[in-house]
Protein backbone atom coordinates (compact mmCIF):
# COMPACT_ATOMS: atom_id res chain seq x y z
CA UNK A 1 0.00 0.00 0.00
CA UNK A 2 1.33 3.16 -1.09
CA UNK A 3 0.18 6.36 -0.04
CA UNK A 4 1.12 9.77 -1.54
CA UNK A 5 1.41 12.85 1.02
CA UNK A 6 1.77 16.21 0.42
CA UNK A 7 5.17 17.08 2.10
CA UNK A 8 4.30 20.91 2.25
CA UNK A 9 0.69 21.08 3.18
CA UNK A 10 -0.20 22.39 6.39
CA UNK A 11 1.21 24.98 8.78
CA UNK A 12 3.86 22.75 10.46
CA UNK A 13 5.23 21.45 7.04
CA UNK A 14 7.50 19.89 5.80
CA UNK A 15 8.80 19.00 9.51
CA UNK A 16 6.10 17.19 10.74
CA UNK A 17 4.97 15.77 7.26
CA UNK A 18 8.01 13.82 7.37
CA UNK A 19 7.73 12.55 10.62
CA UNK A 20 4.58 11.76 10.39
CA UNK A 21 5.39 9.89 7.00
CA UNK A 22 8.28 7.92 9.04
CA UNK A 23 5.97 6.71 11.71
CA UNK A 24 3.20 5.72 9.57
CA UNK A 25 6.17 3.74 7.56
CA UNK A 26 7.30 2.41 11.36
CA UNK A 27 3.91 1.57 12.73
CA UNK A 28 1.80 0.37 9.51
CA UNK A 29 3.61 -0.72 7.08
CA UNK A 30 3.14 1.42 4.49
CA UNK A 31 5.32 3.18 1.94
CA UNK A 32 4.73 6.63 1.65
CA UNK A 33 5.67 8.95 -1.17
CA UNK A 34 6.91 12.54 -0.40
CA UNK A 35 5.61 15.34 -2.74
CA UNK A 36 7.42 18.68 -2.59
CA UNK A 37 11.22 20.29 -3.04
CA UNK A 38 13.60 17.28 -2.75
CA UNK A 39 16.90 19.04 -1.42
CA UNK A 40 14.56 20.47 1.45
CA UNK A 41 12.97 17.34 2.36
CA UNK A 42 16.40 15.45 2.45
CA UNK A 43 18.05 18.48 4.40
CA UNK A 44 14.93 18.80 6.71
CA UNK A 45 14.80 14.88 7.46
CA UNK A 46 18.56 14.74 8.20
CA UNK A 47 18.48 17.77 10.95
CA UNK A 48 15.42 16.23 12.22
CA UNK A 49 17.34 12.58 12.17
CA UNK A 50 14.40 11.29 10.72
CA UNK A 51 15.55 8.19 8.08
CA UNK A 52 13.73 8.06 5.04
CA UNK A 53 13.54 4.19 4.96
CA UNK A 54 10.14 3.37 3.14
CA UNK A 55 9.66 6.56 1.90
CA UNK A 56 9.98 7.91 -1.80
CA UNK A 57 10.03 11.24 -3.06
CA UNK A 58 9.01 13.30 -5.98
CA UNK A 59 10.02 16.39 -6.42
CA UNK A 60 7.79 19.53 -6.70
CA UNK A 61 9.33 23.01 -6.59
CA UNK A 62 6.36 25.28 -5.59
CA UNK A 63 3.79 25.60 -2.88
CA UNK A 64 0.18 26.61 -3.24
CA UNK A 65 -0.67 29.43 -1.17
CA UNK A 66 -3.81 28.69 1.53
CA UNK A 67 -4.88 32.58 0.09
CA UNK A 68 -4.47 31.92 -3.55
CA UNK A 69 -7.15 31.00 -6.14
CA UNK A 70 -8.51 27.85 -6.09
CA UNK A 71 -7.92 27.57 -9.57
CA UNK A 72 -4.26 28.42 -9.87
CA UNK A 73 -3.69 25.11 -8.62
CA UNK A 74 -4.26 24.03 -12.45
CA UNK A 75 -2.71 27.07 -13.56
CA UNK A 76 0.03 28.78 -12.37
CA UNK A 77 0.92 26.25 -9.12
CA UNK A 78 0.10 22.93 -11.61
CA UNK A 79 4.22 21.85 -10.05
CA UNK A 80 2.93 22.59 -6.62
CA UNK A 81 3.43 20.06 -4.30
CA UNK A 82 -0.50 19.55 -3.59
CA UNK A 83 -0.89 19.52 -7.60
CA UNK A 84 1.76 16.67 -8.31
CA UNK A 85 0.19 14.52 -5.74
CA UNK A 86 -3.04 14.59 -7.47
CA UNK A 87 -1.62 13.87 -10.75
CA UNK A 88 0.44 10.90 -8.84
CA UNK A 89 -2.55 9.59 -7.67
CA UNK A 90 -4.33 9.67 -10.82
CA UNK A 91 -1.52 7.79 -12.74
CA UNK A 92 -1.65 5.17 -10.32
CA UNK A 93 1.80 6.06 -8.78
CA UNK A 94 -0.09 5.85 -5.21
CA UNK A 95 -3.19 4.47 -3.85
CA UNK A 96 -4.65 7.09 -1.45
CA UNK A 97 -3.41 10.61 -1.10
CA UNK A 98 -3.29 13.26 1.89
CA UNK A 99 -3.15 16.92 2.33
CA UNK A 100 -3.25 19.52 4.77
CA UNK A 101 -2.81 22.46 2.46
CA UNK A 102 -5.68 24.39 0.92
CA UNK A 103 -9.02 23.30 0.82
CA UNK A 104 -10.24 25.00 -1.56
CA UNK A 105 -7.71 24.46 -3.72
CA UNK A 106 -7.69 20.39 -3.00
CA UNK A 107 -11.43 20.43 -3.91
CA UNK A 108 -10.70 22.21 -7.28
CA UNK A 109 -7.43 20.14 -8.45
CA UNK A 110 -9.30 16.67 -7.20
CA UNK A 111 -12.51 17.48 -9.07
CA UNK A 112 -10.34 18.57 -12.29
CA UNK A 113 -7.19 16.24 -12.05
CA UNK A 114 -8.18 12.96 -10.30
CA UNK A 115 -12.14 13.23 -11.32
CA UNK A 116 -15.54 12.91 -9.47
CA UNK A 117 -16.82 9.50 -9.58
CA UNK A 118 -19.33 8.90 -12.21
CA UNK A 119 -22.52 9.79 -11.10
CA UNK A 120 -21.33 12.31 -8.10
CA UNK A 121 -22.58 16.02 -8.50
CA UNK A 122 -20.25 17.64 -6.06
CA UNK A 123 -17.93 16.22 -4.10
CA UNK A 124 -18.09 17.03 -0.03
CA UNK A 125 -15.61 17.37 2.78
CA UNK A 126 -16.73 14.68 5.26
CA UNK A 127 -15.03 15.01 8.98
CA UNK A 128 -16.25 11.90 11.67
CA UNK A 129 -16.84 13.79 14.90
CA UNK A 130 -16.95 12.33 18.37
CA UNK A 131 -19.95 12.12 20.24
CA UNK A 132 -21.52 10.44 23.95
CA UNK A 133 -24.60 8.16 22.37
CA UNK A 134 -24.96 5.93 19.71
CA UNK A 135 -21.85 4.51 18.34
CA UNK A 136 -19.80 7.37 19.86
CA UNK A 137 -18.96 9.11 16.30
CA UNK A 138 -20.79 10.43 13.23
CA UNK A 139 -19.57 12.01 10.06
CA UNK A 140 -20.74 15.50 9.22
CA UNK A 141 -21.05 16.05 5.42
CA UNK A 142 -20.77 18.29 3.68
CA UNK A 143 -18.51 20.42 6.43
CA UNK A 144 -17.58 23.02 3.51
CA UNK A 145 -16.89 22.22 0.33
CA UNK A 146 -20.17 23.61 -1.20
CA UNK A 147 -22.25 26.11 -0.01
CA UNK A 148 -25.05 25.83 -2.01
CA UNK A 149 -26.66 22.59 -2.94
CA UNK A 150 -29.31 20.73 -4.46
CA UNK A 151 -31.61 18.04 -2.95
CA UNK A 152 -30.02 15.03 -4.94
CA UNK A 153 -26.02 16.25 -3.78
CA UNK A 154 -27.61 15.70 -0.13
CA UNK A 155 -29.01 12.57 -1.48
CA UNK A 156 -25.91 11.44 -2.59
CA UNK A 157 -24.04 12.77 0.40
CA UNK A 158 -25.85 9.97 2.35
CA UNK A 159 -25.04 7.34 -0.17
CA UNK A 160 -21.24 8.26 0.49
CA UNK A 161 -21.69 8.49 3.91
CA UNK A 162 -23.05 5.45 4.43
CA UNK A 163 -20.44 3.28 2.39
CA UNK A 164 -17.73 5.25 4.54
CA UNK A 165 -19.13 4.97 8.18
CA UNK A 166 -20.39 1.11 7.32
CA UNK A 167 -16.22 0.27 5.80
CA UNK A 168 -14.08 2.37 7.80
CA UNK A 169 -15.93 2.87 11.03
CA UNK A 170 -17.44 -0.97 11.03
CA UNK A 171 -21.13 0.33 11.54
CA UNK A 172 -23.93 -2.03 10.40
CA UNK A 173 -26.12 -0.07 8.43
CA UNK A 174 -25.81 3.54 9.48
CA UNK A 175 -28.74 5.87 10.51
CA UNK A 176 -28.63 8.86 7.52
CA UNK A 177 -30.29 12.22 9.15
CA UNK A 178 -30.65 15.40 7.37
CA UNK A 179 -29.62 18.20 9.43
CA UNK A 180 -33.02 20.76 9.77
CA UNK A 181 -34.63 23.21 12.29
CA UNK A 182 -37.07 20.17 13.19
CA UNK A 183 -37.91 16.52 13.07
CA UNK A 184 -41.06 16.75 11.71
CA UNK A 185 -40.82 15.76 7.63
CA UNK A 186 -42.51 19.35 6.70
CA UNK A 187 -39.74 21.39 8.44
CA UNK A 188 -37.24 23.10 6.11
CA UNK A 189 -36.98 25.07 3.01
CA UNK A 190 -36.81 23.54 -0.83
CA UNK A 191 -33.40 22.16 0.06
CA UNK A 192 -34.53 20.09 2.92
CA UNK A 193 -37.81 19.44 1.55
CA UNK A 194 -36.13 18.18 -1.28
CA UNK A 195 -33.33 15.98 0.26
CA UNK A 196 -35.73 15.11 2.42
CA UNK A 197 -38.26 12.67 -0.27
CA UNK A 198 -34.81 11.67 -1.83
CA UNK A 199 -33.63 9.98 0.87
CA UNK A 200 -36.63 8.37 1.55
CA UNK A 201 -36.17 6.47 -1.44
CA UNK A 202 -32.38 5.86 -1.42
CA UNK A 203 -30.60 2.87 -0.60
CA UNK A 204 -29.16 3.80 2.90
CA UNK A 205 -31.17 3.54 6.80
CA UNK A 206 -32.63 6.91 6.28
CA UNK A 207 -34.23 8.24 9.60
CA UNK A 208 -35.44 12.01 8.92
CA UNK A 209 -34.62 15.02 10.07
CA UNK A 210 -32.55 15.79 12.75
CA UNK A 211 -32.01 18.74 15.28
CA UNK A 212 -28.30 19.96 15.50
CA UNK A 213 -29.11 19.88 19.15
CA UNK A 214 -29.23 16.32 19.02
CA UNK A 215 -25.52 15.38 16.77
CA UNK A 216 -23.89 14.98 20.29
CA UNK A 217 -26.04 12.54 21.54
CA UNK A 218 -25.68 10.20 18.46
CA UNK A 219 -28.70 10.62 16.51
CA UNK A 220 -27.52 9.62 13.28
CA UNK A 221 -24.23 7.88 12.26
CA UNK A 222 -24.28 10.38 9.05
CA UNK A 223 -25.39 13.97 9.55
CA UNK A 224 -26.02 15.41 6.00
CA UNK A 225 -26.69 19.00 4.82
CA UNK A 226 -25.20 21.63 2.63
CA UNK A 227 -21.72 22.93 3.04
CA UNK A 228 -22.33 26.26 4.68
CA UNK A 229 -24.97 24.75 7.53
CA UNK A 230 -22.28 21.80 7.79
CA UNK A 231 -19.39 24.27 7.93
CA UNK A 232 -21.19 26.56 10.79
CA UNK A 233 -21.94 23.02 12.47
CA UNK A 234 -18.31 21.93 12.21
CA UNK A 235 -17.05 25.18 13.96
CA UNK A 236 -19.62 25.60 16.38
CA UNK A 237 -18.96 21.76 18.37
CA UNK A 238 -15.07 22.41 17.83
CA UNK A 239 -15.32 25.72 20.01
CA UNK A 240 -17.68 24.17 22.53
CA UNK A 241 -15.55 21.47 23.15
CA UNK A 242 -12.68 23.95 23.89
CA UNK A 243 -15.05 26.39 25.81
CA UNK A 244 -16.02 23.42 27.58
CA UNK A 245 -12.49 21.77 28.20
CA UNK A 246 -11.21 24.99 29.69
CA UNK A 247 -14.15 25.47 31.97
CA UNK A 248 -13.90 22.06 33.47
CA UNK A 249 -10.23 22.85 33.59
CA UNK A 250 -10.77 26.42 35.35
CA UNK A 251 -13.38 24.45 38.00
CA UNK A 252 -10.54 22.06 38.58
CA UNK A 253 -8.11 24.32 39.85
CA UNK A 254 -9.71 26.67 42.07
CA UNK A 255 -8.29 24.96 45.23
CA UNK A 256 -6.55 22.27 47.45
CA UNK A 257 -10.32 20.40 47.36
CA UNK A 258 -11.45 20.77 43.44
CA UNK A 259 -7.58 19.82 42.69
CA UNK A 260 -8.03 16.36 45.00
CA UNK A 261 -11.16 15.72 42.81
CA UNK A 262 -9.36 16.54 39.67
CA UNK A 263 -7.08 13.60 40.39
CA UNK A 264 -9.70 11.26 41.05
CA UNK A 265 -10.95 11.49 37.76
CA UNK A 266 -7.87 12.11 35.68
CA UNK A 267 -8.10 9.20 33.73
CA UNK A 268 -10.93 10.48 32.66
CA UNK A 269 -10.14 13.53 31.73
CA UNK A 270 -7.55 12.44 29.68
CA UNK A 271 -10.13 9.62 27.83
CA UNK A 272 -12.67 12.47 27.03
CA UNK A 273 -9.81 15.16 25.99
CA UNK A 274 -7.89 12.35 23.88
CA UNK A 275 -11.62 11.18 22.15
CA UNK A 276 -11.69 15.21 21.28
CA UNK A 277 -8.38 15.43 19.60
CA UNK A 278 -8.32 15.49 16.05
CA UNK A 279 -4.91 14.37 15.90
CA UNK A 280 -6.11 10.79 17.33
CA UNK A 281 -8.53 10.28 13.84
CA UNK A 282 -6.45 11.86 10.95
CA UNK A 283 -8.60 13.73 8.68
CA UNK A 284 -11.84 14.34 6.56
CA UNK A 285 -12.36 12.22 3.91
CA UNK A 286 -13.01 14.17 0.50
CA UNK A 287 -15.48 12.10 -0.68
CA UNK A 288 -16.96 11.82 -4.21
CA UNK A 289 -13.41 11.77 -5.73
CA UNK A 290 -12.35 8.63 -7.76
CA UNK A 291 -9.53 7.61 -5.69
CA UNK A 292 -9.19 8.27 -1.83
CA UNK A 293 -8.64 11.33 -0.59
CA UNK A 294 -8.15 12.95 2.92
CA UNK A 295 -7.99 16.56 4.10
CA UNK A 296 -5.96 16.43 7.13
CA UNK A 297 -6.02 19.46 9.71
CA UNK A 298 -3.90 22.58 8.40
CA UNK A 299 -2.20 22.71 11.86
CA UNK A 300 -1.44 18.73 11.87
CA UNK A 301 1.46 17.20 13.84
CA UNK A 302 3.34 14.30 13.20
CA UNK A 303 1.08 11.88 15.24
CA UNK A 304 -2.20 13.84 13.29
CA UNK A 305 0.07 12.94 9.70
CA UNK A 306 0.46 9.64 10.64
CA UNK A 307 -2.84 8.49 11.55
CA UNK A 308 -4.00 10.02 8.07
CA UNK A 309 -2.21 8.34 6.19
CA UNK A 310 -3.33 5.34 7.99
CA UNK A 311 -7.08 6.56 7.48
CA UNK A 312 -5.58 6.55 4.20
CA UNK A 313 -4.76 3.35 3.71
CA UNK A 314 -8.20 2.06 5.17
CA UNK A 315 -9.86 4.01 2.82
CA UNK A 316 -8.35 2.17 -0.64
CA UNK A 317 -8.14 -1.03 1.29
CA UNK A 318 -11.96 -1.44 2.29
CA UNK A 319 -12.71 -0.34 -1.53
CA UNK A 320 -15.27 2.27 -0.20
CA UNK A 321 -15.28 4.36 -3.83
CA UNK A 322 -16.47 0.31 -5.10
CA UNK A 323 -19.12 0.48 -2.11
CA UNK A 324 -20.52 4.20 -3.37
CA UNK A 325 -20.28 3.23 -6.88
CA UNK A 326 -22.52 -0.04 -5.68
CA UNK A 327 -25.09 2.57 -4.33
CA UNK A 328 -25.86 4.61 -7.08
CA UNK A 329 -26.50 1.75 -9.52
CA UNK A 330 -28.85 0.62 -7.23
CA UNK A 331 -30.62 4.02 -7.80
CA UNK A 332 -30.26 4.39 -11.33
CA UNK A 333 -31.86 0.76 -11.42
CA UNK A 334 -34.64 1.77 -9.44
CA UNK A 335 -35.36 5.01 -11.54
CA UNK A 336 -35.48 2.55 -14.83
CA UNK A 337 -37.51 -0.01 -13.35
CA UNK A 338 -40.06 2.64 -12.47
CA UNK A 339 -40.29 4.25 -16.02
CA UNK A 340 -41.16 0.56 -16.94
């Protein structure tokens, strides 16, 4: 298994790209090819005393800017580091590729370079989130990639959601919920309303609408709505969970008594805090792309590198693109059986 990452993506690259690519190598297996400037990765490794064992690089002299165009990544940054690993991927030099650079940019070169899979309208940033009920995660999707949809991209969002959270996360037949202002099936404007009869009829465990109130306690495995609602969503629970964290934090330390408790439920604390760090899960699959693709966290460390390109790996191992593809034929069947 071979897994192309994108040595200069991120805010902490290349250093902790190629440490992160080292102990994926270590711990998994894995060979992992380098994108980016060559001389820097090879003079960065050997200060860091980092060996490059298992690890192959390809060189690519520029960097896409997080501010630039999405489009220049086809244009004027086409030898960018983020841009060769696409066209890698698409040649079949690598079987998954990773990213913590632009988003907007890796949502433009995938659609254009590596391709949407047949049948996908829009492809959709899709980040699993932590949670206290059901099976303790869900996916959120779309968290951002497009802001305005149609009913049938949220249909399909489910589809791709499904395959995912059933194949990487091992759920049997996940619950699909589409994100609205309330459960009751008349809630919502045309988008919802829409989505909404679509997924009634599409081949996942559809189970209505769902209250954002309600994402922490596990109501649904897969949480779908458009990007910006999924986007507000995303940032919202990621500031709770650090208003919350430094509250309980605060409360812990105000004196000899509350620091005596602390310690008698430190282990704990350090369950719930490590469940609510990102670097423990990796990174957000893109999915709708043809090959597997994951967004990793702009300020990544090594350990949140390495467990991406393990989610990586997962993700073209457990043939999840086969499992989406599987989906949609079952609705295009159904559509020409009922014309009949």
């Amino acid at each position: 298994m071979k897994v192309i990452l994108d040595a200069f993506g991120g805010d902490n690259a290349p250093v902790e790209t190629i440490k992160g690519a080292a102990m994926a190598v270590q711990e998994y297996g894995v060979t992992v090819l380098l994108t980016g400037d060559e001389e820097i990765i090879k003079r960065v490794a050997k200060e860091q005393g980092v060996t490059l064992s298992g690890i192959e690089i390809v060189h690519a002299p520029t960097v896409i800017p997080v501010c630039a165009e999405s489009t220049s990544i086809t244009k004027e940054y086409a030898d960018s580091s983020l841009a060769v690993g696409l066209k890698l991927l698409v040649e079949g030099k690598g079987d998954a590729f990773v990213t913590a650079g632009s988003s907007g940019a890796l949502v433009v070169g995938a659609t254009l370079i590596v391709k949407r899979i047949k049948g996908i309208k829009r492809a959709g940033f899709a980040p699993v989130i932590p949670c206290v009920g059901g099976n303790g995660k869900y996916m959120l999707m779309d968290s951002g990639a497009n802001i305005d949809c149609r009913p049938e991209m949220l249909m399909q969002f489910g589809i791709m959601g499904s395959a995912y959270m059933n194949k990487i996360m091992g759920i049997s037949n996940p619950k699909i919920g589409l994100i609205n202002v309330g459960v009751e099936e008349s809630k919502g404007g045309e988008l919802q309303l829409g989505a909404y009869e679509l997924l009634k009829k599409a081949p996942v465990n559809f189970t209505g609408n769902v209250e954002p109130r309600e994402l922490p306690f596990g109501a649904c495995d897969v949480a779908v709505c458009d990007g910006f609602s999924g986007n507000i969503v995303l940032k919202l629970t990621e500031g709770v969970a650090k208003a919350f964290t430094t509250q309980i934090k605060g409360i812990f330390m105000q004196n000899f008594k509350t620091k005596l408790a602390a310690l008698a439920v430190k282990n704990g604390m350090k369950n719930f805090k490590k469940q609510m760090d990102y670097t423990e899960h990796g990174g957000a699959a893109l999915l709708g792309i043809a090959k597997p693709t994951i967004k990793a966290h702009g300020s990544s460390n090594a350990k949140a590198f390495k467990n991406a390109i393990r989610q990586a790996a997962s993700f073209a191992q457990l043939d999840v693109i086969g499992e989406i593809e599987k989906g949609l034929q079952e609705i295009k069947n159904s559509a020409q059986e009922t014309v009949k």
